[in-house]
N, C-alpha and C. Protein backbone atom coordinates (compact mmCIF):
# COMPACT_ATOMS: atom_id res chain seq x y z
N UNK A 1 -7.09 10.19 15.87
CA UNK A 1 -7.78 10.87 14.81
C UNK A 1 -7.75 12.38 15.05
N UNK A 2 -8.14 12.93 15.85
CA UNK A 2 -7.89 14.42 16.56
C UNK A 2 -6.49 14.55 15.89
N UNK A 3 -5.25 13.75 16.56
CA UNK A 3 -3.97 14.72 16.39
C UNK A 3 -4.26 14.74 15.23
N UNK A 4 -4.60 13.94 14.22
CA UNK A 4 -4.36 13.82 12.50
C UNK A 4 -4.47 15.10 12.35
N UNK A 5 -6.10 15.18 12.62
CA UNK A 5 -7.07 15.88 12.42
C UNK A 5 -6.10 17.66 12.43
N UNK A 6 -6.05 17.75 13.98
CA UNK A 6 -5.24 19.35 14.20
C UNK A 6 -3.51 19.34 12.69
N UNK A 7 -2.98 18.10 12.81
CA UNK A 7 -1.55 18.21 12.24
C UNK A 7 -2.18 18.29 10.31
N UNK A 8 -3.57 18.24 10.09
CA UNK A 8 -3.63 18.50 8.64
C UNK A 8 -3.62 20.44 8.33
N UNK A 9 -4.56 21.10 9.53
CA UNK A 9 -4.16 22.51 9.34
C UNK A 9 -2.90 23.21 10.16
N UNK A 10 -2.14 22.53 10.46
CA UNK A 10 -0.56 23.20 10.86
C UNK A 10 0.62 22.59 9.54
N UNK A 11 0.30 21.55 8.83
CA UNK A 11 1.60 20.98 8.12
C UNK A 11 0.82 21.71 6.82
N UNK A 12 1.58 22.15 5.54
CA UNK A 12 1.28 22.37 4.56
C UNK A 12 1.54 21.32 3.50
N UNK A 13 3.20 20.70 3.92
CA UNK A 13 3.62 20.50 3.10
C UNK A 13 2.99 18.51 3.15
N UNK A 14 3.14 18.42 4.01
CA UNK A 14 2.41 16.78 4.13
C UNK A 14 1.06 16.72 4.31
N UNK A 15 -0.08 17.82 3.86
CA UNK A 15 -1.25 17.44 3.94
C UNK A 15 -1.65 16.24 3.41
N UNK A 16 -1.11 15.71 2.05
CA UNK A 16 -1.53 14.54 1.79
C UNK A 16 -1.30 13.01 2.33
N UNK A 17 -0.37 13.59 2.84
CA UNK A 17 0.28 11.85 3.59
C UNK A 17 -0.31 11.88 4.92
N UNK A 18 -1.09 12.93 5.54
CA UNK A 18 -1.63 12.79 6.64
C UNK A 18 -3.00 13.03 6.16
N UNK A 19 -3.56 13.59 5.40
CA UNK A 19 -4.65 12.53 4.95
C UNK A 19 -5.00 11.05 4.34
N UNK A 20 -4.35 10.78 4.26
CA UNK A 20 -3.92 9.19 4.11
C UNK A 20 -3.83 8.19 5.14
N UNK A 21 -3.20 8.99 6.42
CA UNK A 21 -3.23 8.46 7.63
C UNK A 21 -4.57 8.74 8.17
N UNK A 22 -5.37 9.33 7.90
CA UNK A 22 -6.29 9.85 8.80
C UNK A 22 -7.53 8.04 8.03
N UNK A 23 -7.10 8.10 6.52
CA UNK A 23 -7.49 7.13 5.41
C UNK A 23 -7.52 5.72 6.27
N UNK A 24 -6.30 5.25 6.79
CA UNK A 24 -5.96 4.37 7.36
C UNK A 24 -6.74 4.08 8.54
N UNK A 25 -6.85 5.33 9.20
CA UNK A 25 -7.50 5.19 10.97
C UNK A 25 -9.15 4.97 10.31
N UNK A 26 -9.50 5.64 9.56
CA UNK A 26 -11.02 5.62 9.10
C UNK A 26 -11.27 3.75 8.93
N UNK A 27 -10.33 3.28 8.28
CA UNK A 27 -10.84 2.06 7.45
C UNK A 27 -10.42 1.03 9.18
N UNK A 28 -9.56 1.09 9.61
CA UNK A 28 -9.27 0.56 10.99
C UNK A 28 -10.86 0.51 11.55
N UNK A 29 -11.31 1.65 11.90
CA UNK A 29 -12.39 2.19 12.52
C UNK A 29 -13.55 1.14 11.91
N UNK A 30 -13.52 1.67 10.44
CA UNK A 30 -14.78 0.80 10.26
C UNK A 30 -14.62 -0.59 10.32
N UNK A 31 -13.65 -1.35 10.12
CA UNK A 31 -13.31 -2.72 10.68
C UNK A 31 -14.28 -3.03 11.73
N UNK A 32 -14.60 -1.70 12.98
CA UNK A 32 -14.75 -2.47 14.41
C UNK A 32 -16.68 -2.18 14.04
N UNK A 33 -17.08 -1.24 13.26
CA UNK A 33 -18.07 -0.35 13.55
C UNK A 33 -18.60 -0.91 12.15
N UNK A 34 -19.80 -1.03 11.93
CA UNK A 34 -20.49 -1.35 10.97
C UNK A 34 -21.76 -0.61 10.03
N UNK A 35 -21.75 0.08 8.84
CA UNK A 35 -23.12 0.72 8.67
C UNK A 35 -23.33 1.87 8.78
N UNK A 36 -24.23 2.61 8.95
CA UNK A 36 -24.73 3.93 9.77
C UNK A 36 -23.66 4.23 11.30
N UNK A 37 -24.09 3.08 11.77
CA UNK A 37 -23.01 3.01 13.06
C UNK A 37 -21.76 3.56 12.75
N UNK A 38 -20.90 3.34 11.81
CA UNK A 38 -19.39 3.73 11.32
C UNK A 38 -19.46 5.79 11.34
N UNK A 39 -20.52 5.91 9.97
CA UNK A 39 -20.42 7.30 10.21
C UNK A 39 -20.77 8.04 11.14
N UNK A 40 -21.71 7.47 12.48
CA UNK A 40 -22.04 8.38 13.14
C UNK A 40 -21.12 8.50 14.66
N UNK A 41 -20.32 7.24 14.58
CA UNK A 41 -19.07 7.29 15.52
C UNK A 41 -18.22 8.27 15.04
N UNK A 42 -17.52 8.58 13.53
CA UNK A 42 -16.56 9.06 12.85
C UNK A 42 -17.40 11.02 13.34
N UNK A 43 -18.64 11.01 12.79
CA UNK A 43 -19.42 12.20 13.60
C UNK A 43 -19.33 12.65 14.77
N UNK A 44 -19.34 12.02 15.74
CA UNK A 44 -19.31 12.08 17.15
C UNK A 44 -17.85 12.32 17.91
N UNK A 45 -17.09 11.61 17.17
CA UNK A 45 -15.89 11.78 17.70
C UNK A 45 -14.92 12.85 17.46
N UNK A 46 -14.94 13.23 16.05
CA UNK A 46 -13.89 14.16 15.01
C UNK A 46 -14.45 15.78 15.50
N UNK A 47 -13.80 16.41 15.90
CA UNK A 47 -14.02 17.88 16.39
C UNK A 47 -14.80 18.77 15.22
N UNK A 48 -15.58 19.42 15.66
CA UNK A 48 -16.00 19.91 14.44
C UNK A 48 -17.38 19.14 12.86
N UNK A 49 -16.91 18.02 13.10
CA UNK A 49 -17.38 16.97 12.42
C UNK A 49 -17.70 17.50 11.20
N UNK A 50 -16.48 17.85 10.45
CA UNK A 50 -16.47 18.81 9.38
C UNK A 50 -15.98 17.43 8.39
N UNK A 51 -15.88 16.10 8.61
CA UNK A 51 -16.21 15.20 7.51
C UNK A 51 -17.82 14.90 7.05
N UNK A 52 -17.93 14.84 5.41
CA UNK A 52 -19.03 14.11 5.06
C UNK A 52 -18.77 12.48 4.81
N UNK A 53 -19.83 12.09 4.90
CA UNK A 53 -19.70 11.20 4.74
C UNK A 53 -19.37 10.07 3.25
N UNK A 54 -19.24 11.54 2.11
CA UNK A 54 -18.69 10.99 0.61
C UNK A 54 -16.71 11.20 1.16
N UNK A 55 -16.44 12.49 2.09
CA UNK A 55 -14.88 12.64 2.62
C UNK A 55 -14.70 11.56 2.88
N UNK A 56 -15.46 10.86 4.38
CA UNK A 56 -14.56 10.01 4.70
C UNK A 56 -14.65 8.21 3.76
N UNK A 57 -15.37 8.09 2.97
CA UNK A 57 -15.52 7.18 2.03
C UNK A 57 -14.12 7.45 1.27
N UNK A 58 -14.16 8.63 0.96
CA UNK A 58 -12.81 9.38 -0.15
C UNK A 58 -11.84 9.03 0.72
N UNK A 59 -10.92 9.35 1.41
CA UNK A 59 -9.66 9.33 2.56
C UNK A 59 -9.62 7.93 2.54
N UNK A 60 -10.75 6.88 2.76
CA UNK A 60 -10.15 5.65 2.65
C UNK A 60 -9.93 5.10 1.49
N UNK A 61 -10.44 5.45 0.56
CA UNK A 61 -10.26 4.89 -1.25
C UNK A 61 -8.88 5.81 -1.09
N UNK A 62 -8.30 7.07 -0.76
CA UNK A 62 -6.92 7.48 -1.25
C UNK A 62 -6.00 6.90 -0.20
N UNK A 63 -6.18 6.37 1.11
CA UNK A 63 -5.20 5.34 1.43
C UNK A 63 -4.81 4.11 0.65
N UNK A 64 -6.06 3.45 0.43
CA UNK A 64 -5.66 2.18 -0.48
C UNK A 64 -5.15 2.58 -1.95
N UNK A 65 -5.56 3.87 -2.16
CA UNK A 65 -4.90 4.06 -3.55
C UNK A 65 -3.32 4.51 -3.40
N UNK A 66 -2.52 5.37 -2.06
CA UNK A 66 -1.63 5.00 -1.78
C UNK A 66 -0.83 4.20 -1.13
N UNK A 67 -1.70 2.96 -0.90
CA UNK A 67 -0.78 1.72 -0.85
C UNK A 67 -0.33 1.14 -2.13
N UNK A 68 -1.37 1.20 -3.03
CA UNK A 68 -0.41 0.57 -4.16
C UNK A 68 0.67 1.63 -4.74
N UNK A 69 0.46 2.46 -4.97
CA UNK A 69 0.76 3.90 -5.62
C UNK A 69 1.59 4.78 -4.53
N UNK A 70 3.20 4.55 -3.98
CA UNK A 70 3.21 4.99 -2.65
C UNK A 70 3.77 6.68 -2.73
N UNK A 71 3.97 6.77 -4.09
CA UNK A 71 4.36 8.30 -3.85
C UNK A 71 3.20 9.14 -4.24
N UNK A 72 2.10 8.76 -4.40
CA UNK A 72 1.09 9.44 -4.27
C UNK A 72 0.54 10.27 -2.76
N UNK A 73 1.22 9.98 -1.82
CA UNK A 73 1.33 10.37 -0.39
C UNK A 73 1.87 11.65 -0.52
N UNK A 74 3.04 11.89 -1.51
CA UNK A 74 4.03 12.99 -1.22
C UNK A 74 3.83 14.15 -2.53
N UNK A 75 2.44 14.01 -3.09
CA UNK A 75 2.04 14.83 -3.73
C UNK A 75 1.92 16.06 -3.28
N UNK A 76 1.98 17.48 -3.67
CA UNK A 76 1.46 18.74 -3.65
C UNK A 76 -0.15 19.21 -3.74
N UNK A 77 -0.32 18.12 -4.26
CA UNK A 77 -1.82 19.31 -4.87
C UNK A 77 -3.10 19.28 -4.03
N UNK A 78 -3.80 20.09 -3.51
CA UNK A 78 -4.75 19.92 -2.78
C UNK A 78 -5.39 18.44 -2.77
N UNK A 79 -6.03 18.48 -1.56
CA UNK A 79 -6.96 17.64 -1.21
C UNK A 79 -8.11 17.28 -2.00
N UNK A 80 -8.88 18.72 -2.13
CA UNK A 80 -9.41 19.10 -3.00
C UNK A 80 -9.77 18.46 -4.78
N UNK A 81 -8.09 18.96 -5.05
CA UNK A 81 -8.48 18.28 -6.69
C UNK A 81 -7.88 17.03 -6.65
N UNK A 82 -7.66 16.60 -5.90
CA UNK A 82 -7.39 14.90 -5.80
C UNK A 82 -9.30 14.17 -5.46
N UNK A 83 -9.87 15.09 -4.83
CA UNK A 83 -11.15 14.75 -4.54
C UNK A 83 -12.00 14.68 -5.92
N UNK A 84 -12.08 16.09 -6.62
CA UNK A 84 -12.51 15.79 -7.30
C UNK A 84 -12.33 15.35 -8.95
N UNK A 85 -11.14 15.21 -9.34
CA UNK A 85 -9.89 14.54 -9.68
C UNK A 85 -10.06 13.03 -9.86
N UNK A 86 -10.68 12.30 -8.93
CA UNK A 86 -9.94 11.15 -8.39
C UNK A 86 -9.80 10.25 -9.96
N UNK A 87 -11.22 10.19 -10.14
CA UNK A 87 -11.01 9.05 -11.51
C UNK A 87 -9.55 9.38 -11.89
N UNK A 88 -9.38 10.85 -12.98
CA UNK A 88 -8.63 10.50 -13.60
C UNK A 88 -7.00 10.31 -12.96
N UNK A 89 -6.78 11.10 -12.00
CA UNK A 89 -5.71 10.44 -10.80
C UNK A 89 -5.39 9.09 -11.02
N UNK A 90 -6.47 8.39 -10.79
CA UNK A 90 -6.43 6.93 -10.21
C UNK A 90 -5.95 6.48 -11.88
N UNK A 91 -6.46 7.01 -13.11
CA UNK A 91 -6.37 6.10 -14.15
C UNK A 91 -4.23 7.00 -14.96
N UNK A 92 -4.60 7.95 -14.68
CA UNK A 92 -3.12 8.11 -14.64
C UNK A 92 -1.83 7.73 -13.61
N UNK A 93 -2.11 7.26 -12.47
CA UNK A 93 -1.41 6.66 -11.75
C UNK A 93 -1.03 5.28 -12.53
N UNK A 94 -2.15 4.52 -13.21
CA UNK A 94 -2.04 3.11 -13.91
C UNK A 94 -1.07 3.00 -14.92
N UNK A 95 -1.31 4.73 -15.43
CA UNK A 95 -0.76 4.23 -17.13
C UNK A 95 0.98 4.87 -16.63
N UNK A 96 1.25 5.21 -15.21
CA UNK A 96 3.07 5.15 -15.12
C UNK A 96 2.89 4.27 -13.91
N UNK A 97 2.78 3.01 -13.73
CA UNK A 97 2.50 2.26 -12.58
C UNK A 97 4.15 2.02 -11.86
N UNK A 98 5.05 2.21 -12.96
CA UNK A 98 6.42 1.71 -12.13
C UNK A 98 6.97 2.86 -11.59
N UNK A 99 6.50 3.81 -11.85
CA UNK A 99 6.91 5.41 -11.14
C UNK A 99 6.49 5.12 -9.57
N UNK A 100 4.86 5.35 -9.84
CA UNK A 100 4.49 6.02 -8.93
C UNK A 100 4.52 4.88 -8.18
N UNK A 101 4.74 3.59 -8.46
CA UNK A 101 5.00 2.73 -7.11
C UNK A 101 6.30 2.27 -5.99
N UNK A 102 7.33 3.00 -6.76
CA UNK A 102 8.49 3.02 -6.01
C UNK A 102 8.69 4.60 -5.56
N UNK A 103 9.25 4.10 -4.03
CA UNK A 103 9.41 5.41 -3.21
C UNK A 103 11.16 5.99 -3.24
């Protein structure tokens, strides 16, 4: 989680696909960790602990949203307006579903 963590402010161009990974390690994580318990491990551990706890809820809804959706990984656009974005993201991803699901 750290390397993620450092390789999201050195890469520009793959911020999103390594937030996605970071998506992946989060939902791994909470697999083992349950509750309150989940966020305050994800707190404790992450440098800085500059996730909230609506972020890391978000990072794992945009992993699973790029599993179905896989070029949604190799997007441009901030983090940001994908955050606050997401609905309609998620409902325009639907209405070109054969695009954005082949890589």
């Amino acid at each position: 989680m750290k390397q993620f963590d450092a390789a999201v402010s050195s890469s520009s161009r793959q911020k999103t696909y390594i937030y996605c990974l970071i998506g992946r390690n989060l939902t791994e994580l909470k697999r083992g960790k349950k509750g309150k318990k989940f966020i305050e491990f994800v707190h404790h551990f992450l440098p800085a602990s500059h996730y909230s706890r609506s972020q890391i809820y978000f990072l794992m809804n945009l992993h699973d949203l790029a599993l179905k959706y896989n070029k949604l990984m190799y997007v441009s656009i901030g983090i940001g307006i994908l955050k606050s974005k997401y609905r309609i993201v998620k409902q325009l991803l639907g209405e070109n579903e054969d695009f954005w699901s082949r890589v």
